[in-house]
Protein backbone atom coordinates (compact mmCIF):
# COMPACT_ATOMS: atom_id res chain seq x y z
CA UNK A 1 69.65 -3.90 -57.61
CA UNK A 2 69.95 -7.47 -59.18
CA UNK A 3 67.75 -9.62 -56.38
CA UNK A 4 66.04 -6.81 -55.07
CA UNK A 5 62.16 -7.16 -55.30
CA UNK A 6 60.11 -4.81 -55.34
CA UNK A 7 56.16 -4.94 -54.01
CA UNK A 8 54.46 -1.88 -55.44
CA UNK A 9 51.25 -4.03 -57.01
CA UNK A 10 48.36 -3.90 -54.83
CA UNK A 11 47.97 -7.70 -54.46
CA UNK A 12 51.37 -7.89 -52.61
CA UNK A 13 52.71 -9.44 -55.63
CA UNK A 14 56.86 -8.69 -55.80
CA UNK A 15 58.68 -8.12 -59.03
CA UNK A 16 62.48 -9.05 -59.48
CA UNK A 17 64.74 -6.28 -59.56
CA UNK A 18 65.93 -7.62 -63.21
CA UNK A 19 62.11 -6.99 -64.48
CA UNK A 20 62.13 -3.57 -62.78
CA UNK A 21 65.23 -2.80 -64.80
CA UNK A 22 63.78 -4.23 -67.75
CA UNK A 23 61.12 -1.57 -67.49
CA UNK A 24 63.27 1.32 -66.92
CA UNK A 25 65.21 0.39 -69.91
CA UNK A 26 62.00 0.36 -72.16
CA UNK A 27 60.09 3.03 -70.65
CA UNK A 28 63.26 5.20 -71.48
CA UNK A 29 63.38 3.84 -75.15
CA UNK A 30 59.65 4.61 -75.48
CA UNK A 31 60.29 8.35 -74.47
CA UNK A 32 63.02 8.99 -76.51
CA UNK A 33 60.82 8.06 -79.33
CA UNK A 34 58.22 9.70 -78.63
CA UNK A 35 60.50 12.87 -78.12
CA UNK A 36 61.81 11.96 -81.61
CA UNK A 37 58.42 12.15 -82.91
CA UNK A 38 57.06 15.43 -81.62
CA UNK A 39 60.33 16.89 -83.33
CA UNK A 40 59.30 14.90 -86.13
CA UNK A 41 55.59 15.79 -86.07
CA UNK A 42 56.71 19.45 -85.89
CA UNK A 43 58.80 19.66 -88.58
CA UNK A 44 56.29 18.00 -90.93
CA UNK A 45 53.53 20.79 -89.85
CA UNK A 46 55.94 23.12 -90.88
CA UNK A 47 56.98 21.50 -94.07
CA UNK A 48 53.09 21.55 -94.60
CA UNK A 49 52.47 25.22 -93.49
CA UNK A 50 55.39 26.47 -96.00
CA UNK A 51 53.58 24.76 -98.75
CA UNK A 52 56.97 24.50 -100.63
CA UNK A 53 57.23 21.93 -103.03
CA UNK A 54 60.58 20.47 -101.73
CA UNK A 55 59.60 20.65 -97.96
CA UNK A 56 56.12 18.81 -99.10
CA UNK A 57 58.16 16.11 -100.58
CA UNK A 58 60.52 16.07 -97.65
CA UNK A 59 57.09 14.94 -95.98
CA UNK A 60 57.20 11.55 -97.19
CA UNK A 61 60.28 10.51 -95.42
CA UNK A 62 58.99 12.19 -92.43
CA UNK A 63 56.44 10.17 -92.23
CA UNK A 64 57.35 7.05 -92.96
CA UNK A 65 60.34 7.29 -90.29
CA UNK A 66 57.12 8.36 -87.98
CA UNK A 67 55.50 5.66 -88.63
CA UNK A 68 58.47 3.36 -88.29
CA UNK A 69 58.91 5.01 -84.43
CA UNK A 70 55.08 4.37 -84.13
CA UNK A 71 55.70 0.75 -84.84
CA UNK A 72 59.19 0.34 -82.57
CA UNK A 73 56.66 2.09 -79.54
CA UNK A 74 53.91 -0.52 -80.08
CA UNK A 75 56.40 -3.21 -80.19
CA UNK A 76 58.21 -2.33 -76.98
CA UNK A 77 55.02 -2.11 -75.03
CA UNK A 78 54.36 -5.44 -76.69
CA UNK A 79 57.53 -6.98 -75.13
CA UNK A 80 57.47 -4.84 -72.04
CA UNK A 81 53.50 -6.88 -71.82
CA UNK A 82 54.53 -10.15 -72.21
CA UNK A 83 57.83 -9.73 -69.58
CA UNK A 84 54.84 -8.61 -67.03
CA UNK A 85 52.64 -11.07 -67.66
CA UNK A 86 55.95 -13.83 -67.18
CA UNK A 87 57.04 -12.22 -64.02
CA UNK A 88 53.72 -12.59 -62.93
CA UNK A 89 53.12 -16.25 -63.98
CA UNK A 90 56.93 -17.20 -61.96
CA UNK A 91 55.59 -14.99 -59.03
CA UNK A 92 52.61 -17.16 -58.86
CA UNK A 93 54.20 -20.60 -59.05
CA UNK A 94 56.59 -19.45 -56.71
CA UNK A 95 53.47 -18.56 -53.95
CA UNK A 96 52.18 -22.11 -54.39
CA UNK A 97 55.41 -23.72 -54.20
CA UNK A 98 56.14 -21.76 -50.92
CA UNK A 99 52.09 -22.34 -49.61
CA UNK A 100 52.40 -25.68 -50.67
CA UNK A 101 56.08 -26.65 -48.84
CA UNK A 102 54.49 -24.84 -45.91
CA UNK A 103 51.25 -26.94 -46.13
CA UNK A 104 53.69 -30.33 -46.10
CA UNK A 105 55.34 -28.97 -42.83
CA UNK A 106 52.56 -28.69 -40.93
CA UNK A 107 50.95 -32.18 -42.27
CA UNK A 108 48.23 -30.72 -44.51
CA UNK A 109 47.91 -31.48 -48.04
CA UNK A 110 46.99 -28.79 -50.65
CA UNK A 111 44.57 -29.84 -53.25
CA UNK A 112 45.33 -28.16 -56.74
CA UNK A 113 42.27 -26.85 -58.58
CA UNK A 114 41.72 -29.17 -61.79
């Protein structure tokens, strides 16, 4: 897979086979969290439903680890944003260093915008 690229954007744009992976890997993390927290989430209701004193305590910690997973979520979609938006920027500079090495060879010059 390592090399591959991949062109499922609608501009053409390609995407290295290392990003791709890079995505699978956090997309996978993200749903295991989130499976974590519907457990979590459903165990608290109940905790809350029983109206037990020990089980509302037990809440707390439920929550705070639920809002730890929230936290872990936000920040892999953080990092899986910002390794998009670099492939992207090295797929563009890699267009206008191919259009511009094919401008050369035929003779014409390729003025960058300022």
């Amino acid at each position: 897979m390592e090399g591959d690229t991949y062109s499922g954007l609608d501009n053409g744009t390609q995407l290295d086979g290392k990003v791709v992976q890079i995505f699978q890997k956090s997309f996978v993390q993200v749903q295991n969290i989130l499976d974590q927290n519907r457990l979590l989430i459903n165990e608290i209701n109940q905790n809350h439903e029983s109206k037990i004193p020990d089980n509302l305590s037990r809440n707390v910690g439920l929550i705070r680890e639920l809002n730890n997973n929230i936290r872990r979520v936000v920040d892999l979609y953080a990092d899986l944003s910002s390794t998009f938006s670099k492939s992207m920027d090295t797929s563009s500079e890699e267009d206008l260093s191919v259009a511009m090495r094919s401008d050369a060879k035929a003779g014409h010059k390729r003025n960058r915008p300022v």
